[in-house]
Protein backbone atom coordinates (compact mmCIF):
# COMPACT_ATOMS: atom_id res chain seq x y z
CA UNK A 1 21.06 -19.32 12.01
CA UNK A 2 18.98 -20.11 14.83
CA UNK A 3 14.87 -20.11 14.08
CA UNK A 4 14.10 -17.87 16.54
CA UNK A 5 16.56 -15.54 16.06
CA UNK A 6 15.69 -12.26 14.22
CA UNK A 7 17.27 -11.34 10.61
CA UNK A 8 17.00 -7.85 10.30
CA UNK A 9 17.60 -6.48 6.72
CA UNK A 10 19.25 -3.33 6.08
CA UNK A 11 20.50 -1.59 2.81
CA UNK A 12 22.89 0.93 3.67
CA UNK A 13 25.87 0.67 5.63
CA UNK A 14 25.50 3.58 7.82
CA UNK A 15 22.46 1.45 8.59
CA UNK A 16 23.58 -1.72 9.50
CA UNK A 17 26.54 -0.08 11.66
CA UNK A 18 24.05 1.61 13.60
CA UNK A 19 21.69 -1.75 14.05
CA UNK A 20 24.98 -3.95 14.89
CA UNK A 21 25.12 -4.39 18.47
CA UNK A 22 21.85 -3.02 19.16
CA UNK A 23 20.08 -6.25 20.16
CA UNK A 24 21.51 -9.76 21.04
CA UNK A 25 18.12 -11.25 19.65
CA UNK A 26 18.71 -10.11 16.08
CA UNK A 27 21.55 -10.53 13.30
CA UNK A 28 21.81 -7.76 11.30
CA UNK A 29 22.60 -8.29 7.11
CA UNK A 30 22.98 -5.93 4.91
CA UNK A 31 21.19 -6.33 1.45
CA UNK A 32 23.08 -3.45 -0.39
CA UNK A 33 20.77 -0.47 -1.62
CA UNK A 34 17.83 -1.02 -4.22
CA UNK A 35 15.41 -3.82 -5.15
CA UNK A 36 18.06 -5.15 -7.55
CA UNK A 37 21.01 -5.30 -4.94
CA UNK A 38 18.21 -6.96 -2.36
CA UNK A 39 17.22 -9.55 -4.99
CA UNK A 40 20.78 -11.28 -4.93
CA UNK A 41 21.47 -14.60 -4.11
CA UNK A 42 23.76 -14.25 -1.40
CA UNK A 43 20.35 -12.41 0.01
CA UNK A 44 17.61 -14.85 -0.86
CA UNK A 45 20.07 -17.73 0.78
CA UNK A 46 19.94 -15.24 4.31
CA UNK A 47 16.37 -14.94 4.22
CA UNK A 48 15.72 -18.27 3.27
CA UNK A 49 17.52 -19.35 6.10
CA UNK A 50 16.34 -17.22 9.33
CA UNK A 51 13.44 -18.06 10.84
CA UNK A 52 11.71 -14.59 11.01
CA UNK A 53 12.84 -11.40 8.88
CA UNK A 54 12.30 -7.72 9.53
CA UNK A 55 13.15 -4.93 7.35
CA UNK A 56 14.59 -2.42 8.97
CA UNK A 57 15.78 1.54 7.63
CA UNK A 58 15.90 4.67 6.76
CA UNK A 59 12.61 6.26 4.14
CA UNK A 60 11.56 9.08 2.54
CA UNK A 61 8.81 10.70 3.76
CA UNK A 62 5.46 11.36 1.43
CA UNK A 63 3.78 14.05 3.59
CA UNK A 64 2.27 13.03 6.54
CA UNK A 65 4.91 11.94 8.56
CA UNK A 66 7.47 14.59 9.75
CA UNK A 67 11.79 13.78 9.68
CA UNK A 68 12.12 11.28 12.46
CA UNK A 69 9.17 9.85 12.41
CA UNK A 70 8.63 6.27 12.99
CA UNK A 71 6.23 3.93 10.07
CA UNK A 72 5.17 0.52 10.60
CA UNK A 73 4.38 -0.61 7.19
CA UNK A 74 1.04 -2.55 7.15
CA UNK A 75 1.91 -3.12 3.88
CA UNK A 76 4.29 -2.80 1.21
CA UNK A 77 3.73 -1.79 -2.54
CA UNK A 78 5.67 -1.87 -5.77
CA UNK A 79 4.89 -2.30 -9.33
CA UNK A 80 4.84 -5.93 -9.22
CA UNK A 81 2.15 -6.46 -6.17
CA UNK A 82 1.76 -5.42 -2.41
CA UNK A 83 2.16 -7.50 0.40
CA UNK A 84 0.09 -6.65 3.50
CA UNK A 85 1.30 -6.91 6.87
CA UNK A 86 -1.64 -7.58 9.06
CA UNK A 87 0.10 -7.67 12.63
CA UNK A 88 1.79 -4.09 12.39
CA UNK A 89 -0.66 -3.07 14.51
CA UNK A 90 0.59 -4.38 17.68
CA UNK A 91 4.28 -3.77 16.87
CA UNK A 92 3.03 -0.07 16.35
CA UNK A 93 1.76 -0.36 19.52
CA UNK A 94 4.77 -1.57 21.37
CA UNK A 95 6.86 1.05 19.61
CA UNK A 96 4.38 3.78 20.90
CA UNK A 97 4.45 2.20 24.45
CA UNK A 98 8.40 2.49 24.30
CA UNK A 99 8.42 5.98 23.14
CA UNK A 100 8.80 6.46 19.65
CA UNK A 101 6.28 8.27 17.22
CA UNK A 102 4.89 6.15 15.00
CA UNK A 103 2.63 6.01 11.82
CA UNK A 104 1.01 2.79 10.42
CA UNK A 105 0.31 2.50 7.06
CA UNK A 106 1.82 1.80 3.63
CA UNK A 107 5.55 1.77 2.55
CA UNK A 108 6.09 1.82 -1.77
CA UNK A 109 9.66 0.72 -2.93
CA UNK A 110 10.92 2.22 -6.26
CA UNK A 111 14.15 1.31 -8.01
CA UNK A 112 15.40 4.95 -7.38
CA UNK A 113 15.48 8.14 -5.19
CA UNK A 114 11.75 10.29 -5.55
CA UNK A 115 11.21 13.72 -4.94
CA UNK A 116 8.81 16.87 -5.91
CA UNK A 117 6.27 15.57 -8.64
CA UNK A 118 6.93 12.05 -7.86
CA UNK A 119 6.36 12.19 -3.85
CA UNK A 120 3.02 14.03 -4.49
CA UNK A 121 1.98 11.02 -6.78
CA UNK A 122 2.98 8.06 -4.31
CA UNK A 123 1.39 10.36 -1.52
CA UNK A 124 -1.97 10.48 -3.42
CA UNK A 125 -1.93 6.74 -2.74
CA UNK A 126 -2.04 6.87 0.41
CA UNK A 127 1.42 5.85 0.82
CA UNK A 128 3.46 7.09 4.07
CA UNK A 129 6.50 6.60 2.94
CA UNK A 130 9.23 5.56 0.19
CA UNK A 131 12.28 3.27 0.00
CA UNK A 132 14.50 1.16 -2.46
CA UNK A 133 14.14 -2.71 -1.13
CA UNK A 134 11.04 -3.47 1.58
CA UNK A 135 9.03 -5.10 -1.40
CA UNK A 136 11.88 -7.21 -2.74
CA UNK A 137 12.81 -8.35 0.42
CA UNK A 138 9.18 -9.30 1.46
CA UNK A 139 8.97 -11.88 -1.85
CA UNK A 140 12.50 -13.12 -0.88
CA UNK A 141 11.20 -13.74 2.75
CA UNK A 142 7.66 -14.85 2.07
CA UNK A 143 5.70 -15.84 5.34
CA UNK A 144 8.61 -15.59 7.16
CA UNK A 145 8.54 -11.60 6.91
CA UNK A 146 7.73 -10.38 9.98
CA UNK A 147 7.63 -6.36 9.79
CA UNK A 148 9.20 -3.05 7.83
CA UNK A 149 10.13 -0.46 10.35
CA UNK A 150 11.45 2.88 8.52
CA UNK A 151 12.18 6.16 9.89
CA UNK A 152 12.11 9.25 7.51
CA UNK A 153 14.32 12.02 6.65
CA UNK A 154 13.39 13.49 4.06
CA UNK A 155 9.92 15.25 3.27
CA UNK A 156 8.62 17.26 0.82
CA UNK A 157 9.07 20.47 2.87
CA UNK A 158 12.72 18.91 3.94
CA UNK A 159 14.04 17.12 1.10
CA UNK A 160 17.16 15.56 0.47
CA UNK A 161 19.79 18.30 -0.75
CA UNK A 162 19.49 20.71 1.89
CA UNK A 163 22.43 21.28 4.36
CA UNK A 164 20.47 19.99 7.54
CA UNK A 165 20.47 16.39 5.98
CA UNK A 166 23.34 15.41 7.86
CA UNK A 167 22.04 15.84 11.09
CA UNK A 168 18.31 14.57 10.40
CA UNK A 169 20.29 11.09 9.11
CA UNK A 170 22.62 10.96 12.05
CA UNK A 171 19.06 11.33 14.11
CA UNK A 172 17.37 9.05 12.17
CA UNK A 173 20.03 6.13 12.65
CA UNK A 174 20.17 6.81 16.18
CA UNK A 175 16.34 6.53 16.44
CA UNK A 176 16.66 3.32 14.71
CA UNK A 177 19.65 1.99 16.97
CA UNK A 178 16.80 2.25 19.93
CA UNK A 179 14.16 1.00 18.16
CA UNK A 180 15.90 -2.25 17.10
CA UNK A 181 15.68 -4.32 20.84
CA UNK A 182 11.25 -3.61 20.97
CA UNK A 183 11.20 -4.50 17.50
CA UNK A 184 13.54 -7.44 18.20
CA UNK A 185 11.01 -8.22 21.52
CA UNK A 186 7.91 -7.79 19.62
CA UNK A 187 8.88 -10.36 17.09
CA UNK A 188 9.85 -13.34 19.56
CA UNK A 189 6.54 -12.99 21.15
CA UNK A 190 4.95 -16.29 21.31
CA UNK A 191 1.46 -14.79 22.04
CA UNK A 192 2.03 -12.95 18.53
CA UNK A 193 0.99 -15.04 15.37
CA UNK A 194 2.37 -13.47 12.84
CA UNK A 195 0.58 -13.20 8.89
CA UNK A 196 1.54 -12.14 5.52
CA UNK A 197 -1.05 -11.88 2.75
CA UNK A 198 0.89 -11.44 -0.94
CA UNK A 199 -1.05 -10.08 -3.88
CA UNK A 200 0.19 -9.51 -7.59
């Protein structure tokens, strides 16, 4: 793959259908769902491969930020380490420019679906929001990661097994269909020098 072409990681297929297409700067792969599923080889030979990486998604949300909304991870947590994302600042900004609402702030991956108890506990970290494969990806990818862009659908007050689901995913992947060509932009930017900082 070309160095200066995008990789953009996705999990689900629902997600990578609706990211297909959406930009001619950025290939789309997707990892399958969980950190296990991202950790595969297949997956660390894609990554290790692309010149810049961006994880890209639907979340959970912990609280703060509503169905739909946008979150630029500026870091991403698990139980193994966190790995901060210094320039999501300016891709925040260049989302918010183009439209979208957007939180900064960080993103914790679990090995499996959260709710009630759990969300309140992740939320007391100051987490935004919660998925299944942004820190996995990030050790595959290294200094080669170049953002996690997530937008939510569930929250506490909207979670998962409701009937309305449906239409706040269908939303959600939409939102990330236009979302995909600034993010895309932001990252071939050569006035942008991007930075990852890993900690265990």
């Amino acid at each position: 793959m070309s160095g200066d072409r995008l990789l953009i990681c996705a999990a689900l297929r629902t997600e990578a259908v609706a990211l297909r297409g959406a930009c001619d700067r950025a290939r789309v792969l997707r990892t399958g769902l969980g950190p296990r599923r991202s950790s595969r080889r297949r997956n660390a030979d894609a990554v290790a491969g692309c010149g810049a990486l961006a994880v890209v998604g639907l979340a959970g949300g912990l609280g703060e930020v509503p169905s739909g909304g946008v979150v630029v991870a500026d870091e991403v947590r698990d139980a193994h380490g966190s790995t901060a994302l210094p320039d999501a600042g300016s891709l925040a900004a260049r989302l918010d420019r183009a439209g979208f609402a957007v939180w900064r702030g960080p993103i914790t991956t679990t090995d499996h679906i959260v709710g009630g108890g759990e969300k309140s506990a992740l939320a007391a970290t100051g987490a935004l929001a919660v998925d299944m494969e942004s820190a996995a990806l990030a050790r595959l990818a290294g200094r080669g990661l170049r953002a996690v862009v997530r937008v939510v659908v569930d929250t506490p007050s909207e979670p998962l097994l409701r009937p309305r689901t449906p239409y706040r995913a269908c939303r959600a992947l939409l939102r990330l269909r236009r979302l995909t060509p600034a993010v895309a932009e932001w990252a071939a930017d050569p006035e942008r020098a991007p930075a990852v900082a890993h900690r265990d």
